[in-house]
Protein backbone atom coordinates (compact mmCIF):
# COMPACT_ATOMS: atom_id res chain seq x y z
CA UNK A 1 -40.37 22.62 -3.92
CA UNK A 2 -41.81 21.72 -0.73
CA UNK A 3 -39.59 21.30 2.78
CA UNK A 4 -40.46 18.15 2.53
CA UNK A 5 -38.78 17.55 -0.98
CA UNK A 6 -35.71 19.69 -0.20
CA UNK A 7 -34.74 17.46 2.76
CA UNK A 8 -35.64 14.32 0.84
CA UNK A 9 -32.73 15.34 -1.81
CA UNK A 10 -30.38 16.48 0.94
CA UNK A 11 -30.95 12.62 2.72
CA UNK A 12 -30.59 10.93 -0.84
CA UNK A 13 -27.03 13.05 -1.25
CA UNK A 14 -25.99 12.53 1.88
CA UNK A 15 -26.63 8.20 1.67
CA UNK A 16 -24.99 8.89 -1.73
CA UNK A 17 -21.73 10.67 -0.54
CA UNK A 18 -21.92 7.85 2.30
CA UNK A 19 -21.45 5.23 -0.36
CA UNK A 20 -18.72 6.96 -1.98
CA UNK A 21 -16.71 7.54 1.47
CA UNK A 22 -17.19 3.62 2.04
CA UNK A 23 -15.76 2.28 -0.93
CA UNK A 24 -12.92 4.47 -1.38
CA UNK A 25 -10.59 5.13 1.63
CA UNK A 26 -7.49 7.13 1.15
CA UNK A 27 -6.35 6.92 4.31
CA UNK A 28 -6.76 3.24 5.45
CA UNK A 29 -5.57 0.19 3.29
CA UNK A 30 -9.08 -1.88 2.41
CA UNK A 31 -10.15 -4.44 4.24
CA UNK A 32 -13.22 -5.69 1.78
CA UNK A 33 -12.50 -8.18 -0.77
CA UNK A 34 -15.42 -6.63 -3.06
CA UNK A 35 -13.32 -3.65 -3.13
CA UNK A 36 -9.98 -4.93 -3.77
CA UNK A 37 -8.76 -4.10 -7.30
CA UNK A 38 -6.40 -6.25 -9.81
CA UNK A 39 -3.04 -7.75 -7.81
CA UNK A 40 -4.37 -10.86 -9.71
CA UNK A 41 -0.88 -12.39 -9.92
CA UNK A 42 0.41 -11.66 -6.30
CA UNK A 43 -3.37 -12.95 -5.30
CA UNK A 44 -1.86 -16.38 -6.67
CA UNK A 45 1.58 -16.29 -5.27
CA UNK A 46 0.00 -15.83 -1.43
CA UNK A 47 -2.56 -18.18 -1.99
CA UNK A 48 -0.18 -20.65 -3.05
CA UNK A 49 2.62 -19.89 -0.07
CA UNK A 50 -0.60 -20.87 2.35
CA UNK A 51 -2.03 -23.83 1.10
CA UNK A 52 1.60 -25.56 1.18
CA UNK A 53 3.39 -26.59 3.99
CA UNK A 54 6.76 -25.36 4.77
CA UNK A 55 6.04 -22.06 2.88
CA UNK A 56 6.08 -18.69 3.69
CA UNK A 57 5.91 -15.48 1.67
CA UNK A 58 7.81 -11.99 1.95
CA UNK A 59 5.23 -8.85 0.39
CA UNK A 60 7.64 -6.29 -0.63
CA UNK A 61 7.48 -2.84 -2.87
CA UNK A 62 7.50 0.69 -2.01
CA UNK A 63 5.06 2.84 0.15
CA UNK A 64 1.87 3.06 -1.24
CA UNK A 65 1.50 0.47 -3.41
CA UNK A 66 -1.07 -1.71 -1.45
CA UNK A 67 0.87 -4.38 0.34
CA UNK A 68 -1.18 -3.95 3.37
CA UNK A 69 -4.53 -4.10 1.77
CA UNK A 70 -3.81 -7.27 0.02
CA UNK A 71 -2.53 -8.57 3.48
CA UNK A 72 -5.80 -7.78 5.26
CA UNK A 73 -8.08 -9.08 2.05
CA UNK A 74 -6.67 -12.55 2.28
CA UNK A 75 -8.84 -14.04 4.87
CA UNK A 76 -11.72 -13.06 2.25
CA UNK A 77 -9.97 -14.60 -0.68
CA UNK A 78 -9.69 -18.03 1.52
CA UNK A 79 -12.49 -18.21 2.95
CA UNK A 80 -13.39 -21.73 2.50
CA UNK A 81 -10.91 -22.51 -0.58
CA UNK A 82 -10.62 -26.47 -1.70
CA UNK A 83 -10.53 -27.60 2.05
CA UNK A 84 -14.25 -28.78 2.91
CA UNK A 85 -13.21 -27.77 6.22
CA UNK A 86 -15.04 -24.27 6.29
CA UNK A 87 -17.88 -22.16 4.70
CA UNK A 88 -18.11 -18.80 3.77
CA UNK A 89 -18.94 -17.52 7.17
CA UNK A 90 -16.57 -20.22 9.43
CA UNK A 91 -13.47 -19.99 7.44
CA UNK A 92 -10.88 -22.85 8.59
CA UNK A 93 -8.33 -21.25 9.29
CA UNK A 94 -7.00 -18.12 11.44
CA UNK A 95 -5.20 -15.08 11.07
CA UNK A 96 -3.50 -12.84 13.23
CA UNK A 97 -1.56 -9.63 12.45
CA UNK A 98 0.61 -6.85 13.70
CA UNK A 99 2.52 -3.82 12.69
CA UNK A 100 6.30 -3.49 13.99
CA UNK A 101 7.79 0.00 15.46
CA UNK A 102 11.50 0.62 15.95
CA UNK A 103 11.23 -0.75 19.75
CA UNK A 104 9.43 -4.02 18.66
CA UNK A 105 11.10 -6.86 19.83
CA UNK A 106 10.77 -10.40 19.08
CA UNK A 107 8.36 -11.05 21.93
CA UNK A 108 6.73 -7.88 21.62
CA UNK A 109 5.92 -9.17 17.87
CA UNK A 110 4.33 -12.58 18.79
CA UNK A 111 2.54 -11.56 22.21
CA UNK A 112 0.47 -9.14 19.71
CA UNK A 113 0.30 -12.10 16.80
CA UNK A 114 -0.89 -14.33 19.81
CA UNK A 115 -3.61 -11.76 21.26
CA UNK A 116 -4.75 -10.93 18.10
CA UNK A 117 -6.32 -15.00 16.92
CA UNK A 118 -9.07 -15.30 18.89
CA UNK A 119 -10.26 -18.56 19.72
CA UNK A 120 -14.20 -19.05 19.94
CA UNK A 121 -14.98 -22.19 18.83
CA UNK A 122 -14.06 -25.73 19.26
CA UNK A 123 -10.51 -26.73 18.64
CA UNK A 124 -8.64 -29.74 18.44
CA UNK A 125 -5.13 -29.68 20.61
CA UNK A 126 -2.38 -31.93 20.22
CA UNK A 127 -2.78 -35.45 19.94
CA UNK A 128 -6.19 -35.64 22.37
CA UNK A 129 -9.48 -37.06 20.41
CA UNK A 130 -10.96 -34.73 23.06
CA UNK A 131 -12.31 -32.26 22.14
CA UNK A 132 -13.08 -28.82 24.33
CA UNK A 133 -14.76 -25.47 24.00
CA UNK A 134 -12.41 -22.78 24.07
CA UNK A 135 -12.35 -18.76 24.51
CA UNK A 136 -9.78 -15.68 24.72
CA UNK A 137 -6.94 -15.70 22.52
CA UNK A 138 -4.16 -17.57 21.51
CA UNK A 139 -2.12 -15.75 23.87
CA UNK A 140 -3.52 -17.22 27.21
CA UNK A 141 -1.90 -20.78 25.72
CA UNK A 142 1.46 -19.46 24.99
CA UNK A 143 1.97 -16.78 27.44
CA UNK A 144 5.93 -16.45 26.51
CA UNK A 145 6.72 -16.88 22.96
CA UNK A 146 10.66 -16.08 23.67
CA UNK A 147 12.11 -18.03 21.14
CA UNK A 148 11.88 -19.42 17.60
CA UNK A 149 11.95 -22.79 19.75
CA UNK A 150 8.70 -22.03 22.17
CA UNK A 151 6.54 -20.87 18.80
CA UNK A 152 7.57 -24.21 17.08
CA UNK A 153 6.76 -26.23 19.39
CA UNK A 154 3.47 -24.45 20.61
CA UNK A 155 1.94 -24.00 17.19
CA UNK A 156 2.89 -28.39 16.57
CA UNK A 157 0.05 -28.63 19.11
CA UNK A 158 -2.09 -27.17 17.28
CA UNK A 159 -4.35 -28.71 14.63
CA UNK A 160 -5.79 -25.20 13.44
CA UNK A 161 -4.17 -24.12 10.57
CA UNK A 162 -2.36 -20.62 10.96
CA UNK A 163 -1.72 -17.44 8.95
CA UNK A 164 0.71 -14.37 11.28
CA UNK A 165 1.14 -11.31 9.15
CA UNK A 166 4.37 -9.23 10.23
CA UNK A 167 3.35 -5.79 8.79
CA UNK A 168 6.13 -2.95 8.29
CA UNK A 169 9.03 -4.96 9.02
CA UNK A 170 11.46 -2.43 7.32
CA UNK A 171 10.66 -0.05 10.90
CA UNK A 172 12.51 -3.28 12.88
CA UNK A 173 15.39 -1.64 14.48
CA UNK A 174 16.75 -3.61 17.51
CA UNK A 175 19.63 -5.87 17.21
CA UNK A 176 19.08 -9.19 16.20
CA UNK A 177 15.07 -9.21 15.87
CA UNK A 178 14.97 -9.81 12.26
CA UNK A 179 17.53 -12.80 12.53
CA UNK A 180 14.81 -14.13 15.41
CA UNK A 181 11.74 -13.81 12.82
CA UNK A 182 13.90 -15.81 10.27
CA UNK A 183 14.90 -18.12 12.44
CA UNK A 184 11.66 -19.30 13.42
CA UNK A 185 10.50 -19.41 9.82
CA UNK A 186 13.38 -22.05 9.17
CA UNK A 187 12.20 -24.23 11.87
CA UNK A 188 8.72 -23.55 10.89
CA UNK A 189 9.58 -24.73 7.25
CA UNK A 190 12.01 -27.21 8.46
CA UNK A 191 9.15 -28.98 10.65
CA UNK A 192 6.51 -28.22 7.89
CA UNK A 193 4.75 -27.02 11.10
CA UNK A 194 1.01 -26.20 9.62
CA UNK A 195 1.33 -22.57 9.96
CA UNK A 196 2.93 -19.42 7.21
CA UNK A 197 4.00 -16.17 8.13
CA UNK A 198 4.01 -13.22 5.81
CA UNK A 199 6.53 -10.57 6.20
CA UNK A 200 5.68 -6.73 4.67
CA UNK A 201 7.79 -4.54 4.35
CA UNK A 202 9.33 -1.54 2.45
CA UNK A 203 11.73 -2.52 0.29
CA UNK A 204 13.29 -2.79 -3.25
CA UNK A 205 14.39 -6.61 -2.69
CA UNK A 206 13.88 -9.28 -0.51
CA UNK A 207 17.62 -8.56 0.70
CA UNK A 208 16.91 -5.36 1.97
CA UNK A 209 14.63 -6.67 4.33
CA UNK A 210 16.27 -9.98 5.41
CA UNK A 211 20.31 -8.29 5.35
CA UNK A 212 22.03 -11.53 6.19
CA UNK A 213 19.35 -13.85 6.40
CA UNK A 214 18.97 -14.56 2.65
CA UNK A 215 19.58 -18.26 3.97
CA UNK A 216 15.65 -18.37 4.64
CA UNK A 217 14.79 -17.78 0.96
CA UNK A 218 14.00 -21.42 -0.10
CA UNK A 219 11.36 -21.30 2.38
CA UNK A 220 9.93 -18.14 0.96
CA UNK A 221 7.86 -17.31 -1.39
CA UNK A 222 8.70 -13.73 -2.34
CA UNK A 223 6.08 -11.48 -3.67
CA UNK A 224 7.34 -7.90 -5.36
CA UNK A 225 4.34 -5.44 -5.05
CA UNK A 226 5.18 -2.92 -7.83
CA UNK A 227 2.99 0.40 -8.62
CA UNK A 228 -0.25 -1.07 -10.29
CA UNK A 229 -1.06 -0.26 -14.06
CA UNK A 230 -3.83 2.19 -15.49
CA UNK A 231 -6.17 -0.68 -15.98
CA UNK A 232 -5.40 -1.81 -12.29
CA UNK A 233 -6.23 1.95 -11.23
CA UNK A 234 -9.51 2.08 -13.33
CA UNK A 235 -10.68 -1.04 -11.89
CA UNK A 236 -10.62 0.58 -8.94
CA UNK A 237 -12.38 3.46 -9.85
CA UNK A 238 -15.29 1.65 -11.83
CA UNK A 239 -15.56 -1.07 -8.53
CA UNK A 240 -15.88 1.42 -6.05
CA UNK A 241 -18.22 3.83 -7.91
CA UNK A 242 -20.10 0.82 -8.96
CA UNK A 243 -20.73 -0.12 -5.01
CA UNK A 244 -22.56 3.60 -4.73
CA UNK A 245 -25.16 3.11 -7.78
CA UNK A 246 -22.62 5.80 -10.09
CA UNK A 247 -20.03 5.74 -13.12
CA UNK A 248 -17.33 7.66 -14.36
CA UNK A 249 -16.87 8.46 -18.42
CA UNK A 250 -13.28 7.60 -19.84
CA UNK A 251 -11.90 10.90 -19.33
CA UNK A 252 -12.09 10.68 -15.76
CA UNK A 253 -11.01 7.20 -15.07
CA UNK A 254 -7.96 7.89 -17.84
CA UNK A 255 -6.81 11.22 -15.78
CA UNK A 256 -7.40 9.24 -12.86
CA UNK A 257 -5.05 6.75 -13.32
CA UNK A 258 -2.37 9.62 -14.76
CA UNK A 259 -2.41 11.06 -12.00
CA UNK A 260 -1.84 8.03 -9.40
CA UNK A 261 1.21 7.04 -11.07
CA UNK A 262 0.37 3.31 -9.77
CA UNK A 263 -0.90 4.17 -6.50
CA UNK A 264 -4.15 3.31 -5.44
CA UNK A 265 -3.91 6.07 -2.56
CA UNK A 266 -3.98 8.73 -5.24
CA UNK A 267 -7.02 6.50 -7.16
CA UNK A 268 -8.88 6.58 -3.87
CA UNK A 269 -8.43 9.99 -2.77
CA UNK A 270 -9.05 11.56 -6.31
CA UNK A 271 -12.37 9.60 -6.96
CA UNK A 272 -13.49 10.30 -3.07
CA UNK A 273 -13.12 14.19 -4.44
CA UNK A 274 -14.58 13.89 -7.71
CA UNK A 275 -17.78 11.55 -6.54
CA UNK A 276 -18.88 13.66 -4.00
CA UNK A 277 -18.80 16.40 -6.31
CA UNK A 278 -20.63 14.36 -9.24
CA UNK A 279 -22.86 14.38 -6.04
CA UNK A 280 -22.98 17.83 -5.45
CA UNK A 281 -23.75 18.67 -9.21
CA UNK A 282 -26.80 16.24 -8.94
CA UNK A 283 -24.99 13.41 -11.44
CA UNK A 284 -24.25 10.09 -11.28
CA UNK A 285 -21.25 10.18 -13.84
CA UNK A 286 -18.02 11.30 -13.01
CA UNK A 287 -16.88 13.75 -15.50
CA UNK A 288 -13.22 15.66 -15.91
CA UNK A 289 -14.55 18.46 -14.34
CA UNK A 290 -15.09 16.79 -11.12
CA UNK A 291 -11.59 15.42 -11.87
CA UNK A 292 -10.32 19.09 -11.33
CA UNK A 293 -12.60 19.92 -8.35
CA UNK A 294 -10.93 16.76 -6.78
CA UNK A 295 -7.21 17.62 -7.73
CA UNK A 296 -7.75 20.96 -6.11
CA UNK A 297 -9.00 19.70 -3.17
CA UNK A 298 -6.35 16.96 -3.02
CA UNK A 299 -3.44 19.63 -3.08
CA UNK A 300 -5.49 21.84 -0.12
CA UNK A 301 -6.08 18.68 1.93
CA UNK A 302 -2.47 16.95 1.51
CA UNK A 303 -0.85 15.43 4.41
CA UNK A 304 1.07 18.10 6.52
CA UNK A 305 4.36 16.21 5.85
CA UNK A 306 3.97 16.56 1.86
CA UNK A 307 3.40 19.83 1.71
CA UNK A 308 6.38 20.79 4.05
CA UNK A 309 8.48 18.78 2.29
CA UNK A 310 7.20 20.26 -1.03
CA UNK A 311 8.21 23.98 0.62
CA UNK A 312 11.28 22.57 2.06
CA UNK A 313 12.45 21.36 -1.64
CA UNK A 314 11.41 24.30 -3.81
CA UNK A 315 11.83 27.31 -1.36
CA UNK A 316 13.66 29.93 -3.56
CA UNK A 317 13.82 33.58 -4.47
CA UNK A 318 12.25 34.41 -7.35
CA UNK A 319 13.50 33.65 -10.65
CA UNK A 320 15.03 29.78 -9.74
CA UNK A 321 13.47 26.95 -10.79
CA UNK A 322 12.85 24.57 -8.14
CA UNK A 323 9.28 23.93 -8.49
CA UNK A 324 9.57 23.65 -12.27
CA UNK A 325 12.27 20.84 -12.00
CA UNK A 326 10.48 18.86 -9.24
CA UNK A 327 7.28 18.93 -11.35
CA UNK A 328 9.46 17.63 -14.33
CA UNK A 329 10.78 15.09 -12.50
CA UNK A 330 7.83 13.95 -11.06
CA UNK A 331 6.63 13.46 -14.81
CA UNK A 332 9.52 11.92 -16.13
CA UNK A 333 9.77 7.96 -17.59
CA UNK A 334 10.47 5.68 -14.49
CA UNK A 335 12.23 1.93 -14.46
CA UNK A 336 10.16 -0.18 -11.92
CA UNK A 337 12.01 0.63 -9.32
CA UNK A 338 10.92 4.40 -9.83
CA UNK A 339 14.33 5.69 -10.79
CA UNK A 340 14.73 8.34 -13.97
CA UNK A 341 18.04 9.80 -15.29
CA UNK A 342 18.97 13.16 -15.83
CA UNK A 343 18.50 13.28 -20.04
CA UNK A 344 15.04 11.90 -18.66
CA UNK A 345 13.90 15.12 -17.43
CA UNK A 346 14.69 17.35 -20.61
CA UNK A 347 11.38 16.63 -22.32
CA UNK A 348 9.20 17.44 -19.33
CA UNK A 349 11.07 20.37 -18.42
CA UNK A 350 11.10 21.68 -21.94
CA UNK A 351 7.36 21.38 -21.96
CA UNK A 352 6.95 23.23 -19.31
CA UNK A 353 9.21 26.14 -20.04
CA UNK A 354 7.28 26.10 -23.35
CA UNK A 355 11.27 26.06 -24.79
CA UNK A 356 14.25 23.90 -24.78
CA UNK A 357 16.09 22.70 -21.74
CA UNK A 358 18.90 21.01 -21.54
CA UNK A 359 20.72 19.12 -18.58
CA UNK A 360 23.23 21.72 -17.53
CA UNK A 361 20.00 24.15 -16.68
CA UNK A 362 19.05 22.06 -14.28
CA UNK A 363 21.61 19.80 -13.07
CA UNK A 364 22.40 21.97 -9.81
CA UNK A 365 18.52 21.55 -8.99
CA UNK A 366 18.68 17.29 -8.69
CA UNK A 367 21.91 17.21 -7.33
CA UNK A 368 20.35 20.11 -4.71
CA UNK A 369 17.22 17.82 -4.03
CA UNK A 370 19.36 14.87 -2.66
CA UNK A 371 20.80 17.14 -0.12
CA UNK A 372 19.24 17.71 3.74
CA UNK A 373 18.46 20.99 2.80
CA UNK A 374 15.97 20.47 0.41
CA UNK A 375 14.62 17.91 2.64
CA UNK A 376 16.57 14.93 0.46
CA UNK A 377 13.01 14.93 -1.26
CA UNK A 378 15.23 12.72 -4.12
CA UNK A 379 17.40 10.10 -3.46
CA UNK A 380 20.41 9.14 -6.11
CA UNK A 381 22.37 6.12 -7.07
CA UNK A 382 24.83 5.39 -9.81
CA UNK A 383 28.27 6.92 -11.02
CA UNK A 384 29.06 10.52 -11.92
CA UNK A 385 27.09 11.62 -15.37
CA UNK A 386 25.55 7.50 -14.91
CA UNK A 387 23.12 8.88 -11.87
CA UNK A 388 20.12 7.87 -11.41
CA UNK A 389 17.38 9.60 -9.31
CA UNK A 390 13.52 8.83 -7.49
CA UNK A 391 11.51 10.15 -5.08
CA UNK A 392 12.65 9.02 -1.92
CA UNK A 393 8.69 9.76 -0.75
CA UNK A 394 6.45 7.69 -3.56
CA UNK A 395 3.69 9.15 -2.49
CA UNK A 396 5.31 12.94 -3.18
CA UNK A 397 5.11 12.48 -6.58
CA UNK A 398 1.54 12.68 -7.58
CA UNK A 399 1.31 15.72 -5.04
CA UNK A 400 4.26 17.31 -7.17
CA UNK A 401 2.21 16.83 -10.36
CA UNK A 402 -1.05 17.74 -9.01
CA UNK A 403 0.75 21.31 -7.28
CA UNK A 404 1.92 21.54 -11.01
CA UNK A 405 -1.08 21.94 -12.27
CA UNK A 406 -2.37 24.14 -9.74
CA UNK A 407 0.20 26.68 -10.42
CA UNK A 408 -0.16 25.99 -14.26
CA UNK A 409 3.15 24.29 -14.95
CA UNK A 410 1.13 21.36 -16.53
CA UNK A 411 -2.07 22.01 -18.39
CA UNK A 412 -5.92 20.85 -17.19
CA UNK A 413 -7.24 18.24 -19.16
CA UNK A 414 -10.05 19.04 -21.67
């Protein structure tokens, strides 16, 4: 093979692996429609909170389940929707965004939602027929949205339709902020001003986000995110390796979506892995054996705070079984809410110990993994010999199950 060849197949598996490391992104929610995978029915629900006035719509679910990726796709799924006001590449309305921090006050919030709609075309204000070119932001006309009041009766003046997305709201934690962002989505409704906010957030119910201000609920649409199904998981597999010219065979997109236990982080990071080394192996089908070349490098590449909290919970001198539990409970049968019970983890655990287990063997080890020092990597609920148990880190579980089967607790696939 001449030099000439050998660099012509390095370039082709380089653009390859390029394609691959586009369309799947562990480590950033998508942005690109295209790639956006199943959520059909929560596609509906936020459509429908911002083509009606007065409405507004609450995204909650746990970590990891893609509320922020469906929050930044929706400009692409409205782009020019049943208004004949907008094409594909001018869409009618606008869309600003932020992410809240512990500190973030109410101002804080709405200076950023302000600077972030840009204005760069011609726009309508108020009640003029004139009409005027206009540039910068949305900020330099409101400098000092202070109160649910001021963003009221700025946004009235404005004939642009409006969408402000208030991204982890569960991190709010000054006084009297979150009773500020529901006020000013009751006036909002109340006024039918032409404008819907979308609150995301962390949480098992829209309660836990709102506390007290459950009043607002008639004016929102709420929209439960829960962990997305295997066919959900394999859509995103087959659209992303689709978008890089490859495939994967049912083996691979199966353990795929095993192993993601309903979150596309897992589905992106795993088929990132196992493309590039379809890649490297000079295929364009994803096979199981790229499957385990990924899950290996998933476990060596893990975020520094999974693994320490992995350490943290199974620590031990030889002989206890703290690594053996936490991989049983990480395969155990979950409600939606991710919560297992005690009986739930005999099967796994039996499996694993190739012999029966019962709950007294292992009792000590849950009721030791809700405690600080094993890092609280469970959280409980529920009345003595009622409890109920989950991760209180989603996105630990996979890990668990992949570690599991790095140490041979849980067999390859073949």
């Amino acid at each position: 093979m001449s030099e000439n060849d050998s660099l012509a197949i390095l370039m082709a598996m380089a653009r390859k692996k390029a394609a691959i490391s586009s369309a799947f992104t562990p480590s950033a929610p998508i942005d690109n429609a295209t790639l956006f995978s199943g959520r059909t029915r929560q596609i509906g629900q936020l459509t429908n909170a911002v083509f009606q006035k007065g409405q507004h719509a609450i995204l909650y679910g746990e970590r990891g389940v893609g509320k922020t990726s469906l929050a930044r796709v929706l400009k692409d799924f409205l782009k020019g929707i049943g208004t004949g006001q907008g094409s594909s590449d001018t869409p009618w309305f606008l869309i600003g965004s932020t992410n809240c921090e512990g500190a973030s006050t109410f101002q804080s919030i709405w200076t950023a939602l302000f600077r972030d709609i840009k204005y760069n075309r011609q726009l309508l204000m108020g009640f003029s027929s004139q009409k005027k070119e206009e540039t910068g932001c949305l900020l330099d006309y409101c400098p000092e949205p202070k109160t649910a009041e001021d963003i009221r009766q700025f946004l009235e003046e404005l004939a642009q339709p409006l969408i402000f997305v208030i991204d982890e709201f569960d991190q709010l934690r000054k006084q009297g902020v979150r009773k500020a962002v529901a006020d000013t989505i009751k006036t909002l409704s109340d006024r039918a001003v032409n404008a819907t906010i979308i609150v995301v957030g962390v949480a098992d119910s829209v309660t836990e986000l709102l506390a007290e201000h459950v009043s607002i609920e008639r004016a929102l649409v709420q929209i439960q995110m829960p962990r997305m199904s295997p066919d959900e998981l394999k859509e995103i597999v087959d659209k992303g390796l689709k978008s890089a010219e490859m495939t994967a065979d049912d083996g691979a997109r199966g353990r795929i979506a095993d192993l993601s236990q309903g979150l596309p982080h897992y589905t992106h990071l795993l088929t990132l892995h196992a493309g590039q080394s379809a890649v490297d192996n000079d295929r364009i089908e994803v096979t199981l054996d790229d499957v385990e070349v990924a899950i290996n490098l998933a476990v060596e590449q893990a975020q520094q705070s999974i693994v320490r909290g992995y350490i943290t919970a199974t620590i031990s001198r030889r002989g206890n079984l703290y690594s053996q539990v936490l991989t049983a409970c990480a395969r155990t049968e979950k409600d939606e809410l991710g919560y297992f019970s005690a009986s739930s983890v005999r099967d796994p655990m039996s499996k694993i110990m190739g012999k029966d287990y019962d709950i007294p063997a292992f009792s000590q080890h849950l009721k030791e993994f809700c405690t600080k020092e094993r890092g609280n990597i469970l959280q409980r609920t529920g009345f003595p010999r009622r409890y109920r148990f989950r991760f209180t880190n989603p996105l630990m579980e996979p890990y668990v199950v992949m570690k599991g089967i790095t140490k041979g607790f849980i067999p390859q696939a073949g």
